[in-house]
PDB file of N, CA and C in Angstrom:
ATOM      1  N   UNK A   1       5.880 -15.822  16.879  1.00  0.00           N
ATOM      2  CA  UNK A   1       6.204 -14.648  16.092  1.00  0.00           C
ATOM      3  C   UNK A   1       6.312 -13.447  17.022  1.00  0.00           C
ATOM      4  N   UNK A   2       7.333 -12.953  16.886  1.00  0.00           N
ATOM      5  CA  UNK A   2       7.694 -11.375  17.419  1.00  0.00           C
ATOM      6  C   UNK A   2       6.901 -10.327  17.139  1.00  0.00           C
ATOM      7  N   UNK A   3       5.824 -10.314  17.478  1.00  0.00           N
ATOM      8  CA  UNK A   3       4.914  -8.818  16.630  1.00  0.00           C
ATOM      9  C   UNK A   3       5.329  -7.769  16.758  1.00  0.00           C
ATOM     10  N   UNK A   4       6.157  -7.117  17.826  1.00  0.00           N
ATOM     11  CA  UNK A   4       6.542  -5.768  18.583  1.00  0.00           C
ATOM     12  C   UNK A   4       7.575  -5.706  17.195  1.00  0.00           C
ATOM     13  N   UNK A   5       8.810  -7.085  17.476  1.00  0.00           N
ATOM     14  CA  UNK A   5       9.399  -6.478  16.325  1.00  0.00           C
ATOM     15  C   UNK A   5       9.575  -6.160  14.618  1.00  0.00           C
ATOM     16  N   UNK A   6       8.278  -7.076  14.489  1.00  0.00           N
ATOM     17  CA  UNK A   6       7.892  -7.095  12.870  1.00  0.00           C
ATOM     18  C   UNK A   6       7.427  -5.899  12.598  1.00  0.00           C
ATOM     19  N   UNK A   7       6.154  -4.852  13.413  1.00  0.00           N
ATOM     20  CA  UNK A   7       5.983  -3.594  13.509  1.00  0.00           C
ATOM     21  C   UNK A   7       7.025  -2.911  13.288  1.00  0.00           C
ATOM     22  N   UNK A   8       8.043  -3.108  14.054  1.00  0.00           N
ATOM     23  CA  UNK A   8       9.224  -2.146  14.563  1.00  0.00           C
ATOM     24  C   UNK A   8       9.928  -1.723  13.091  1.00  0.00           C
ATOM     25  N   UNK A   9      10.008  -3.836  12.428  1.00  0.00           N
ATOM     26  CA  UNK A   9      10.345  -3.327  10.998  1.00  0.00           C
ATOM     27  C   UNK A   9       9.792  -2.641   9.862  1.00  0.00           C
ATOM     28  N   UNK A  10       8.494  -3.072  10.410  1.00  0.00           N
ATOM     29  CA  UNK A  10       7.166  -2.316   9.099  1.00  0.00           C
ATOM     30  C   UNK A  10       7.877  -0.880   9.173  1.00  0.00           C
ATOM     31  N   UNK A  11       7.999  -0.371  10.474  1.00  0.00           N
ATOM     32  CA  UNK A  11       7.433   0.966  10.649  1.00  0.00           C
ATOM     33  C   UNK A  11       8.764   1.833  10.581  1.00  0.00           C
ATOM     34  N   UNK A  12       9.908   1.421  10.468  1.00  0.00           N
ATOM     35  CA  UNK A  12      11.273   1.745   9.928  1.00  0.00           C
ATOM     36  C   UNK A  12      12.286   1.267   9.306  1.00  0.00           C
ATOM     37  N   UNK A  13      12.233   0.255   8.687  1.00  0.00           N
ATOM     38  CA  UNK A  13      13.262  -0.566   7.673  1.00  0.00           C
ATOM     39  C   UNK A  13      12.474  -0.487   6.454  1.00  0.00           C
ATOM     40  N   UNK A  14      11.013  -0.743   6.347  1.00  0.00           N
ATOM     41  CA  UNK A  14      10.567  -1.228   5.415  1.00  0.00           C
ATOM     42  C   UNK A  14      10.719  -0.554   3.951  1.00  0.00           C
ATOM     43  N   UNK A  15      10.571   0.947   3.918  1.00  0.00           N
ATOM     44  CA  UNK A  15      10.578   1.570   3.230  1.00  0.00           C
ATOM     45  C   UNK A  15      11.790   1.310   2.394  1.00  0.00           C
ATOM     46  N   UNK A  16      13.305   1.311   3.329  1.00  0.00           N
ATOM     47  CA  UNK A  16      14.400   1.221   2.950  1.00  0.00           C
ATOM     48  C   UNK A  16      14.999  -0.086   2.087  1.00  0.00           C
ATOM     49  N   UNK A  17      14.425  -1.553   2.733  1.00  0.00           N
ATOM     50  CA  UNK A  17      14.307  -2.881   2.306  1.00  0.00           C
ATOM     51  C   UNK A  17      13.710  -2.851   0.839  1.00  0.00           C
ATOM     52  N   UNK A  18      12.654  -2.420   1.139  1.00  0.00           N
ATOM     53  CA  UNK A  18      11.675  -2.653  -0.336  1.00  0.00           C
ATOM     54  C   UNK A  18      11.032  -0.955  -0.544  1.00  0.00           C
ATOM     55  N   UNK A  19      12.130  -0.076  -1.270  1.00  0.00           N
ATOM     56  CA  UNK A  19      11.860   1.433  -1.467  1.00  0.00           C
ATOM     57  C   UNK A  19      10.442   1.038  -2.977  1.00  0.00           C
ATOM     58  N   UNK A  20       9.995   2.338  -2.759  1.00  0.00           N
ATOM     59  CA  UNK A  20       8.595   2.196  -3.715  1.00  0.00           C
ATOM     60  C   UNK A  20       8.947   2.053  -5.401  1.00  0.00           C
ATOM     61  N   UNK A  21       9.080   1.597  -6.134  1.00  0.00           N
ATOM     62  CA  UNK A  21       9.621   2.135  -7.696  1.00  0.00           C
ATOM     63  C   UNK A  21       8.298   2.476  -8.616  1.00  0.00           C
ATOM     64  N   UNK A  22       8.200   3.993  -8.709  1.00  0.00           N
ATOM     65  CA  UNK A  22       7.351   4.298  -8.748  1.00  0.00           C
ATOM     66  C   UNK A  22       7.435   4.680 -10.849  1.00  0.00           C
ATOM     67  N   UNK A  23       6.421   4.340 -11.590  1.00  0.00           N
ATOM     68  CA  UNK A  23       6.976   4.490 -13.265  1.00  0.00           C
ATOM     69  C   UNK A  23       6.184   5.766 -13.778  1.00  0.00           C
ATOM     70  N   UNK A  24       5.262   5.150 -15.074  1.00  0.00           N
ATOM     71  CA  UNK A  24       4.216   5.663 -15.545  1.00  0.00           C
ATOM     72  C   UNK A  24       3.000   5.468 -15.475  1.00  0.00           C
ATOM     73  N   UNK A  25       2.696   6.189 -16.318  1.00  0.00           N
ATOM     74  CA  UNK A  25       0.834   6.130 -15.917  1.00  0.00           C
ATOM     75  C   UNK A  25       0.010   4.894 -16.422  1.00  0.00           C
ATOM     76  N   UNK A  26      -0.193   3.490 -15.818  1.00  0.00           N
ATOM     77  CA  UNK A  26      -0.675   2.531 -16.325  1.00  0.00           C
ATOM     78  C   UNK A  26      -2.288   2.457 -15.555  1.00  0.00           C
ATOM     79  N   UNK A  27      -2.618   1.474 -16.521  1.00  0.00           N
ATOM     80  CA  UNK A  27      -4.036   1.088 -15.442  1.00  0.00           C
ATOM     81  C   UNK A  27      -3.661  -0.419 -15.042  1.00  0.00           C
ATOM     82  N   UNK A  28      -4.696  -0.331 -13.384  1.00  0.00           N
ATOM     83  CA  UNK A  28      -4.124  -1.088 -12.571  1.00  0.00           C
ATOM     84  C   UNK A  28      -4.680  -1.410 -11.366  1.00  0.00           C
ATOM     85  N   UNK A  29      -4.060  -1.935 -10.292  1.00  0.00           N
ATOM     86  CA  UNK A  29      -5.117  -1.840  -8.937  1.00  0.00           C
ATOM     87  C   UNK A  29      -4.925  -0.735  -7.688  1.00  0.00           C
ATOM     88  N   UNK A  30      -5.370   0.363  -7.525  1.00  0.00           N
ATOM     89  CA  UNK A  30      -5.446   0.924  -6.571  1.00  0.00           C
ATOM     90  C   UNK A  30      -4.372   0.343  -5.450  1.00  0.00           C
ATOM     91  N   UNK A  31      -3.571   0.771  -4.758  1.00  0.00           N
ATOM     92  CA  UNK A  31      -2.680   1.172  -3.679  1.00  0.00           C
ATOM     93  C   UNK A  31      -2.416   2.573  -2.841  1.00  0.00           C
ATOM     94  N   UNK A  32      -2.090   1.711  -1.797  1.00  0.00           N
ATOM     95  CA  UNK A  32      -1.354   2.826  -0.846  1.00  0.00           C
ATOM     96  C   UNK A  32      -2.616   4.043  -0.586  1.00  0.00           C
ATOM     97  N   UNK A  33      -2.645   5.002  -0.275  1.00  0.00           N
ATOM     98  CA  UNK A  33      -3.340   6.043  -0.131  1.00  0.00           C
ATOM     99  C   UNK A  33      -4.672   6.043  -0.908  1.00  0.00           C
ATOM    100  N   UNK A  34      -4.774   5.161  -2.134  1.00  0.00           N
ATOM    101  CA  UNK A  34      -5.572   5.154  -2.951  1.00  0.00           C
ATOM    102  C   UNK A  34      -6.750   4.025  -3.160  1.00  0.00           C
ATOM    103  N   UNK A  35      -6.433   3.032  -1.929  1.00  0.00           N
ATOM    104  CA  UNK A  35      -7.131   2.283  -1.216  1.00  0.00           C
ATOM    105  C   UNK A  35      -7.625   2.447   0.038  1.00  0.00           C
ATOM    106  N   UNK A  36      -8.520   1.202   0.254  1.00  0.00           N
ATOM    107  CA  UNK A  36      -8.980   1.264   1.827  1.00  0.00           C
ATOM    108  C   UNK A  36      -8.190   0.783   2.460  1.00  0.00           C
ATOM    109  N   UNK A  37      -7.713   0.530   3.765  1.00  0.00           N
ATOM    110  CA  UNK A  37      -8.600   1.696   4.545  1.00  0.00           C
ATOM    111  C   UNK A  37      -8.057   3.154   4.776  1.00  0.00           C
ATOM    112  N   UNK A  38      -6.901   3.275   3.970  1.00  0.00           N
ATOM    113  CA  UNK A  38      -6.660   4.816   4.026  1.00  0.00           C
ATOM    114  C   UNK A  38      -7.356   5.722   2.700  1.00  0.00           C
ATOM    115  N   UNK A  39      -8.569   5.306   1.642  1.00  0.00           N
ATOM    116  CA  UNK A  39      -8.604   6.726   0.855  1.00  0.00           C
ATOM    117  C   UNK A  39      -9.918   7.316   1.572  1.00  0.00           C
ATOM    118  N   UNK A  40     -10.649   6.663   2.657  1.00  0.00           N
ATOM    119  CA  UNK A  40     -12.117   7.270   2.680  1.00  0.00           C
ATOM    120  C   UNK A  40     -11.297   8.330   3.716  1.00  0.00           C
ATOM    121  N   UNK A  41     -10.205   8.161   4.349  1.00  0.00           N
ATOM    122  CA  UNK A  41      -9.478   9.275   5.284  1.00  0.00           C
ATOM    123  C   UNK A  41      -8.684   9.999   5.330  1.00  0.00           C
ATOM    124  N   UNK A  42      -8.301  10.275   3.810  1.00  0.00           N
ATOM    125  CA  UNK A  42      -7.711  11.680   3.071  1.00  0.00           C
ATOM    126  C   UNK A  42      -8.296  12.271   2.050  1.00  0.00           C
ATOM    127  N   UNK A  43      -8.291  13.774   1.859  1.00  0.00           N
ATOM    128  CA  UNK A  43      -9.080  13.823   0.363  1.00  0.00           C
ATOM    129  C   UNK A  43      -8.204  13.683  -1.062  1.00  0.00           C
ATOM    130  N   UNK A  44      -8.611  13.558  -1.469  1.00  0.00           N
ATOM    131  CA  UNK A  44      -7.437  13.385  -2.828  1.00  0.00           C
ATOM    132  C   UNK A  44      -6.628  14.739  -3.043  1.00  0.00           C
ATOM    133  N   UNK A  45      -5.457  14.521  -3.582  1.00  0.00           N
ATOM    134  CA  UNK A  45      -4.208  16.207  -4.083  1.00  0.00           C
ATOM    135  C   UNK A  45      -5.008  16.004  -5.246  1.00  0.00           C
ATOM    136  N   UNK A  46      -5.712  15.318  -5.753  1.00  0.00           N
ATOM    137  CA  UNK A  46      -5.839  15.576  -7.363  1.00  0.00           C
ATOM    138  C   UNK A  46      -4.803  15.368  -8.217  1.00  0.00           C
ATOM    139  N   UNK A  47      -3.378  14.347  -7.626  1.00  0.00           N
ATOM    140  CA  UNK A  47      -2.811  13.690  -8.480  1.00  0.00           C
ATOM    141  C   UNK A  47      -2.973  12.700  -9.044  1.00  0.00           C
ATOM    142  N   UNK A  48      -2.671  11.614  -9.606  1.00  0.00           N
ATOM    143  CA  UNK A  48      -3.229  10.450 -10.347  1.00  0.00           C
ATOM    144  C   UNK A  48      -2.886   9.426  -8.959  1.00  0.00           C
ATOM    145  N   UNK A  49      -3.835   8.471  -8.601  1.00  0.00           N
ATOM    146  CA  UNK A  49      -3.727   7.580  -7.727  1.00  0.00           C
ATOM    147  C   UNK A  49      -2.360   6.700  -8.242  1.00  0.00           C
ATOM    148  N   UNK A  50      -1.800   6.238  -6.786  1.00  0.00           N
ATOM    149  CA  UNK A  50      -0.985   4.919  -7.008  1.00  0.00           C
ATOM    150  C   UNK A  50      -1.755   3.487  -7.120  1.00  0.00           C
ATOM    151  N   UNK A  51      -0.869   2.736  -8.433  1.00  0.00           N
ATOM    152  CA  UNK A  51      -1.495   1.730  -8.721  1.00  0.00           C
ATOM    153  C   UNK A  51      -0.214   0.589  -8.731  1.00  0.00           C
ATOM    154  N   UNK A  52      -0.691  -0.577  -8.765  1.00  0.00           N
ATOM    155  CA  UNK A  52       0.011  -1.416  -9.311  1.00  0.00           C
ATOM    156  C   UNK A  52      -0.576  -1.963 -10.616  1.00  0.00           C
ATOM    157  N   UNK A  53       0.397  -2.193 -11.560  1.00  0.00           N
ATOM    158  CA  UNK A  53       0.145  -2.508 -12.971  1.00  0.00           C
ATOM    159  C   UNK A  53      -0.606  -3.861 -12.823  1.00  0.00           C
ATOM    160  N   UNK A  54      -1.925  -4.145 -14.009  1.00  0.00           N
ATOM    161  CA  UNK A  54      -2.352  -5.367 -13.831  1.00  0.00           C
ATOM    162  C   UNK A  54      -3.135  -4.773 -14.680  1.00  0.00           C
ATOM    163  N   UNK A  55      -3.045  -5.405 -15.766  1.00  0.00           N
ATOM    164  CA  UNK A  55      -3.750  -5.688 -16.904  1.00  0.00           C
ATOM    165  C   UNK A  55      -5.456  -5.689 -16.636  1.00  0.00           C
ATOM    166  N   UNK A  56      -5.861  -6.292 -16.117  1.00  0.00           N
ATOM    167  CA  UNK A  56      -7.361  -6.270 -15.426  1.00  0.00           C
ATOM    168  C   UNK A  56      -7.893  -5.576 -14.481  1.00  0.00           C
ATOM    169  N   UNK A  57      -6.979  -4.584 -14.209  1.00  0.00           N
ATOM    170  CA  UNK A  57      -7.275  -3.535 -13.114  1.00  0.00           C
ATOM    171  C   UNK A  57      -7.894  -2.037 -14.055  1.00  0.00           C
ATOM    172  N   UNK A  58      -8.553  -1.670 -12.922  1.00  0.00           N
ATOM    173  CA  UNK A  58     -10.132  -0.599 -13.504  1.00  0.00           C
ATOM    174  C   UNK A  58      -9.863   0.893 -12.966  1.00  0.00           C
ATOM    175  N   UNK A  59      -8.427   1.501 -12.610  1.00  0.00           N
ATOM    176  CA  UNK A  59      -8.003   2.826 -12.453  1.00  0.00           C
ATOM    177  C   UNK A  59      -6.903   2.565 -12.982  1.00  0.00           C
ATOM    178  N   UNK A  60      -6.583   4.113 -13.435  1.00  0.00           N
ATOM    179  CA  UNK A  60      -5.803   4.696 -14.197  1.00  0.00           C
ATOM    180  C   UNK A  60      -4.705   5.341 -13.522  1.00  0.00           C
ATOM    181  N   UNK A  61      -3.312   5.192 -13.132  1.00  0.00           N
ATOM    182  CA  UNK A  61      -2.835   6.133 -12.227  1.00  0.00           C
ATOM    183  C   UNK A  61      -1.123   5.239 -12.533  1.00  0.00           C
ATOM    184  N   UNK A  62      -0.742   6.293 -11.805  1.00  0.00           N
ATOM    185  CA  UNK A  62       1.309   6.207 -11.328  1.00  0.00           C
ATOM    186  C   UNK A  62       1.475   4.414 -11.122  1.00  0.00           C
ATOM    187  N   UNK A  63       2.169   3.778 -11.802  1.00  0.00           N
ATOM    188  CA  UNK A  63       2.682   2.570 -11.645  1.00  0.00           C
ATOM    189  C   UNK A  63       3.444   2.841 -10.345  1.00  0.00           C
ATOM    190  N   UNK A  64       3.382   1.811  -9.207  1.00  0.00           N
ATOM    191  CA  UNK A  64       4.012   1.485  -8.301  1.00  0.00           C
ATOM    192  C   UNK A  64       4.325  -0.190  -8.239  1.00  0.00           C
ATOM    193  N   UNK A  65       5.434  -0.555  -7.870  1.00  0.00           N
ATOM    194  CA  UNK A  65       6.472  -2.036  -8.593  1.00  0.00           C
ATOM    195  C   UNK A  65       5.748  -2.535  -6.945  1.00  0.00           C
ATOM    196  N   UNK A  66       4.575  -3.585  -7.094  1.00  0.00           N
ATOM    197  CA  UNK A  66       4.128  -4.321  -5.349  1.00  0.00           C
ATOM    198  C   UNK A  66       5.216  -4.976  -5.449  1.00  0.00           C
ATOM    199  N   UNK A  67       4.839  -5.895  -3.842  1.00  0.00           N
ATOM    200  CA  UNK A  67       6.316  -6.560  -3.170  1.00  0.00           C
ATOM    201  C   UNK A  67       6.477  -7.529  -3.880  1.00  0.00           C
ATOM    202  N   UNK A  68       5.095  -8.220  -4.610  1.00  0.00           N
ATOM    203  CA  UNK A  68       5.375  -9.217  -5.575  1.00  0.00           C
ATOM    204  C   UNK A  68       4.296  -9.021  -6.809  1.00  0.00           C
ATOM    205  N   UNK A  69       5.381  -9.685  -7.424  1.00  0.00           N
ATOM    206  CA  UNK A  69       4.633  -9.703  -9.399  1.00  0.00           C
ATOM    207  C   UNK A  69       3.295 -10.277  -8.884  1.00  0.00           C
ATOM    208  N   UNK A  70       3.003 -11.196  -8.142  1.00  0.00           N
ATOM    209  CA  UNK A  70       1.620 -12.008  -7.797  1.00  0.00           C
ATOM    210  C   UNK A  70       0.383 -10.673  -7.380  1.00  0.00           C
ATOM    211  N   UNK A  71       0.906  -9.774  -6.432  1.00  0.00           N
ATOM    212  CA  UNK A  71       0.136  -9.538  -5.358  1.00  0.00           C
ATOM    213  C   UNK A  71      -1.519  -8.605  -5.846  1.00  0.00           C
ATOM    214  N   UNK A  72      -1.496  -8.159  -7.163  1.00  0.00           N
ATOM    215  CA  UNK A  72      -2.541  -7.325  -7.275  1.00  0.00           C
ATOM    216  C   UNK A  72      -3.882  -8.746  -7.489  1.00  0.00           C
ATOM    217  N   UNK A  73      -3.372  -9.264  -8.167  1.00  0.00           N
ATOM    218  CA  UNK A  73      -4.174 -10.955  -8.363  1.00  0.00           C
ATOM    219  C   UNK A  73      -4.592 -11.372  -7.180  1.00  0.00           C
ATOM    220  N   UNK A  74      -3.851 -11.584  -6.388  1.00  0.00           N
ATOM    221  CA  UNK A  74      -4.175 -12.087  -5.041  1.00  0.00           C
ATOM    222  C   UNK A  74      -4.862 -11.383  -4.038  1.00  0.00           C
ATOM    223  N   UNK A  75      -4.626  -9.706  -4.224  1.00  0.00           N
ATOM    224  CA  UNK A  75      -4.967  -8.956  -3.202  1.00  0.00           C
ATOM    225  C   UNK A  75      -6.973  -8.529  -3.686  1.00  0.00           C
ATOM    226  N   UNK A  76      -7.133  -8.666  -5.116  1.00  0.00           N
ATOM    227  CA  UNK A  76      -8.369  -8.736  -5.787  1.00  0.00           C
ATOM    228  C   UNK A  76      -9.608  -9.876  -5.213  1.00  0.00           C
ATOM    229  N   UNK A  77      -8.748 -11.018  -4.517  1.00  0.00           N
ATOM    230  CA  UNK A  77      -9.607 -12.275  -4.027  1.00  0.00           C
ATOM    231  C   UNK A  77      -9.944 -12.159  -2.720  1.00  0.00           C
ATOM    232  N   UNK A  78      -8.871 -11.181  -1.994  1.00  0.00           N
ATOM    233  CA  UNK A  78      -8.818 -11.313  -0.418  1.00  0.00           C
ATOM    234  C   UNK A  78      -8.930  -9.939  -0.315  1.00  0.00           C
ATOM    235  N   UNK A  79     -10.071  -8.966   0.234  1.00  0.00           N
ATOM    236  CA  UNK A  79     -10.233  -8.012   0.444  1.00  0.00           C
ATOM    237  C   UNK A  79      -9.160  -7.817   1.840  1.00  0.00           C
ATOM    238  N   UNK A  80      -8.995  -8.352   2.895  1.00  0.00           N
ATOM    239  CA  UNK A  80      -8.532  -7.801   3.977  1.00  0.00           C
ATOM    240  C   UNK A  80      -6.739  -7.982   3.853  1.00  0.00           C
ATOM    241  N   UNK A  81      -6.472  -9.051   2.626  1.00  0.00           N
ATOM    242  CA  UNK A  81      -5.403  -9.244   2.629  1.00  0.00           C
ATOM    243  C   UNK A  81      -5.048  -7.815   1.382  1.00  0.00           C
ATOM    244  N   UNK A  82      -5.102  -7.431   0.689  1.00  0.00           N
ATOM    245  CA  UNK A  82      -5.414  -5.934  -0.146  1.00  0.00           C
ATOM    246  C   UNK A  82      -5.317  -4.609   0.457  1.00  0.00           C
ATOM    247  N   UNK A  83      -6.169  -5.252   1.941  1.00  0.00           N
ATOM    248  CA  UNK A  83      -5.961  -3.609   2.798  1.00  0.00           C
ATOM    249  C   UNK A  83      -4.669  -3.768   3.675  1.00  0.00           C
ATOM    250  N   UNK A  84      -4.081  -5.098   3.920  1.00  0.00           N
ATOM    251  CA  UNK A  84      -2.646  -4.889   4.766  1.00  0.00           C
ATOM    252  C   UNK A  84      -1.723  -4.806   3.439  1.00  0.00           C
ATOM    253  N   UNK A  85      -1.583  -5.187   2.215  1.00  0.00           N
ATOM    254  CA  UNK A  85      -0.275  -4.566   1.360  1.00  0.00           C
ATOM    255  C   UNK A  85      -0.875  -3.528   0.897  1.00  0.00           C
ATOM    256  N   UNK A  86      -2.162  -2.973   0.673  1.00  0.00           N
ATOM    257  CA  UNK A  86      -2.142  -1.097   0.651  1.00  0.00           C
ATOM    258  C   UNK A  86      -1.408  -0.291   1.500  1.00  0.00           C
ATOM    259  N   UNK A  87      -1.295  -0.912   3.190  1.00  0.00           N
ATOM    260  CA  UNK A  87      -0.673  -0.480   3.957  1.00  0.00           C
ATOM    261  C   UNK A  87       0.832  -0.713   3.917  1.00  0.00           C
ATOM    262  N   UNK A  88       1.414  -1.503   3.678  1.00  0.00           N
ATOM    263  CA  UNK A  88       2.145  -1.720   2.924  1.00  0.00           C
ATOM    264  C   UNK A  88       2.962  -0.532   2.512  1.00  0.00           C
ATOM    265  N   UNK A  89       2.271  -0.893   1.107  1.00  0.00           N
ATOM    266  CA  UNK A  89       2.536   0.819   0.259  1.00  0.00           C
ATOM    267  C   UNK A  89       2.333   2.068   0.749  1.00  0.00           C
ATOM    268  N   UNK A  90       1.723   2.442   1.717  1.00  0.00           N
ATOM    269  CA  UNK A  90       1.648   3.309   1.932  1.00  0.00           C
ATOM    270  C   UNK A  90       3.052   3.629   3.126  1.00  0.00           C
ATOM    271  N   UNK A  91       3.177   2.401   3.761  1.00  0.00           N
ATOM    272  CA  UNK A  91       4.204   3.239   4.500  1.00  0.00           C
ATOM    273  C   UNK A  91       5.650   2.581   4.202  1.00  0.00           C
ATOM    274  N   UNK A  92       5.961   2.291   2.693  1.00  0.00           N
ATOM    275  CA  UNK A  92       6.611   2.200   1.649  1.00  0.00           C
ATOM    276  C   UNK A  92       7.282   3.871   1.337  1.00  0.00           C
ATOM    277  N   UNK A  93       6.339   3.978   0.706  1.00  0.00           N
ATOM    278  CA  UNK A  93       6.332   5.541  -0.069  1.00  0.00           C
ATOM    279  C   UNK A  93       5.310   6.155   0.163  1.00  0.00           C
ATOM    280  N   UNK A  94       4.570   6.562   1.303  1.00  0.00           N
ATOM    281  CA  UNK A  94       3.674   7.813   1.670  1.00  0.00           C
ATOM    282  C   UNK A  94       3.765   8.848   2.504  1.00  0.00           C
ATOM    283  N   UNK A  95       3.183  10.018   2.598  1.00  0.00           N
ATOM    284  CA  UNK A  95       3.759  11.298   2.998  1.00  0.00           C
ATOM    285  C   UNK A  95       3.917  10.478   4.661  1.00  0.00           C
ATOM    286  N   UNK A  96       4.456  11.878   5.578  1.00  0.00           N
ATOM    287  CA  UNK A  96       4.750  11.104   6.594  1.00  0.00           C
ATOM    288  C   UNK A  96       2.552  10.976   7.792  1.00  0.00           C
ATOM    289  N   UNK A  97       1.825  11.841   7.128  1.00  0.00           N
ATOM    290  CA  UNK A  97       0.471  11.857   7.824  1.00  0.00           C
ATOM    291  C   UNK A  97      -0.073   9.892   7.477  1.00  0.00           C
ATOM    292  N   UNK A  98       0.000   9.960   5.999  1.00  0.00           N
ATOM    293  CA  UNK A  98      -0.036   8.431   5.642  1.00  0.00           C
ATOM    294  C   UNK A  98       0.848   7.276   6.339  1.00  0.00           C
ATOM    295  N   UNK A  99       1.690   7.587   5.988  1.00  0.00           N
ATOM    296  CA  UNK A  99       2.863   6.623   6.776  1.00  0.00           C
ATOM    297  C   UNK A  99       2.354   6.061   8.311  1.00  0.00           C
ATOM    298  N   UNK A 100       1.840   7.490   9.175  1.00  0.00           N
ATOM    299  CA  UNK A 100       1.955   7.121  10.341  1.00  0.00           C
ATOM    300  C   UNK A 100       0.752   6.439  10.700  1.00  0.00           C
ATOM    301  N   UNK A 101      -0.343   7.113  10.152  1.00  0.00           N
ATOM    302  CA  UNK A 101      -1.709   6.075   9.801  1.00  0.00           C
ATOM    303  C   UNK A 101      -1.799   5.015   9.429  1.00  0.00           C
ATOM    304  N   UNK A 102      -0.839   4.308   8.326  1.00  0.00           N
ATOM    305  CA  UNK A 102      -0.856   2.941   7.821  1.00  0.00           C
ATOM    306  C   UNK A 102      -0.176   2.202   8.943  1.00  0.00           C
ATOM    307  N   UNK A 103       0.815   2.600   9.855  1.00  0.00           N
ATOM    308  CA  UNK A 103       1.650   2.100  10.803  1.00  0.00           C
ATOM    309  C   UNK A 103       0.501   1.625  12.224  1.00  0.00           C
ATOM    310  N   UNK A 104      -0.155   2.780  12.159  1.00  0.00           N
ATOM    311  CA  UNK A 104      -1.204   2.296  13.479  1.00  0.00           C
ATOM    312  C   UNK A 104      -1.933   1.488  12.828  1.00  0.00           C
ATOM    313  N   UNK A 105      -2.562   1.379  11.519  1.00  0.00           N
ATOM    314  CA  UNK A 105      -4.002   0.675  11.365  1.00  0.00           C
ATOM    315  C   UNK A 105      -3.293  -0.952  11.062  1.00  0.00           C
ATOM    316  N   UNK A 106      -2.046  -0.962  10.429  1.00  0.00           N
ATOM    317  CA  UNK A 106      -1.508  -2.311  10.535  1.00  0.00           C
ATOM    318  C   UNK A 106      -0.709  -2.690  11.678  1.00  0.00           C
ATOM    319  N   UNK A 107      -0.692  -1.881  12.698  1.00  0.00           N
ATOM    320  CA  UNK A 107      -0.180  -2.554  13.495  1.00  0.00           C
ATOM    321  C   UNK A 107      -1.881  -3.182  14.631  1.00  0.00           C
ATOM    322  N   UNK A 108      -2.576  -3.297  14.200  1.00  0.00           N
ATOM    323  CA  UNK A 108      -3.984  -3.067  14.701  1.00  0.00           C
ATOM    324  C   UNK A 108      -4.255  -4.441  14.153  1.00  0.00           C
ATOM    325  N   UNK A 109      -3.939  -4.870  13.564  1.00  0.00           N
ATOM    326  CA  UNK A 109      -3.780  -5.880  12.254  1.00  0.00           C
ATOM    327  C   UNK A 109      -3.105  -7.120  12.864  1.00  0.00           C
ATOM    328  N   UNK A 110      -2.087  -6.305  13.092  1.00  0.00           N
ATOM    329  CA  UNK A 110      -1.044  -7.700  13.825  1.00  0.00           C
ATOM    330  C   UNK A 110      -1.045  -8.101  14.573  1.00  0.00           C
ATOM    331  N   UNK A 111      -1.557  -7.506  15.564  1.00  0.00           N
ATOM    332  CA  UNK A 111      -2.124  -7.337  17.303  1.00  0.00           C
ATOM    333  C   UNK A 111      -3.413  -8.085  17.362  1.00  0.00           C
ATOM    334  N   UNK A 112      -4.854  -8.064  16.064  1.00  0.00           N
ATOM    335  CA  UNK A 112      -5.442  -8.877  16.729  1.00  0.00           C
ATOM    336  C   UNK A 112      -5.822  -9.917  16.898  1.00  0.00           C
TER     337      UNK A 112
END
């Protein structure tokens, strides 16, 4: 596996490949900025967190469409696998301070 260039894609195609589709206000599982390991390292705007929809999920916030219908299910069982598609989302659709943070901490990820 190419890691330099799978980064390369995380960290500039990705957004464009799979753009964020962001809805209404459902409850759901925490994403992107609104997970670890990026929420203990921003403070909140005091907008409603990004979530992905899932019926069994325990916050309230902005529907965001994950890469798959599966992934909030799956990402609930595997804590570390949860914090690389938070990252994910975040450098999906997050400001560019997020973006560039999710880019180092998953590329940290891939590397070790």
């Amino acid at each position: 596996m190419n890691r330099f260039a799978l980064l390369e894609f995380l960290s500039h195609g990705f957004k464009y490949v799979f753009p964020p589709a962001k809805g209404s206000l459902v409850r759901g599982v925490p994403t992107a900025v609104a997970a670890e390991p990026l929420k203990s390292r921003f403070l909140g705007d005091g907008d409603p967190p990004e979530v992905w929809p899932y019926a069994e999920g325990t916050v309230r916030g902005i529907s965001i469409e994950p890469l798959y219908k599966g992934a909030p299910k799956a990402a609930l069982r595997d804590p570390k696998f949860y914090a690389v598609l938070a990252l994910c989302d975040a450098i999906r659709g997050g400001r560019t301070r997020e973006r560039n943070l999710a880019i180092e901490l998953l590329g940290n990820e891939i590397n070790a």
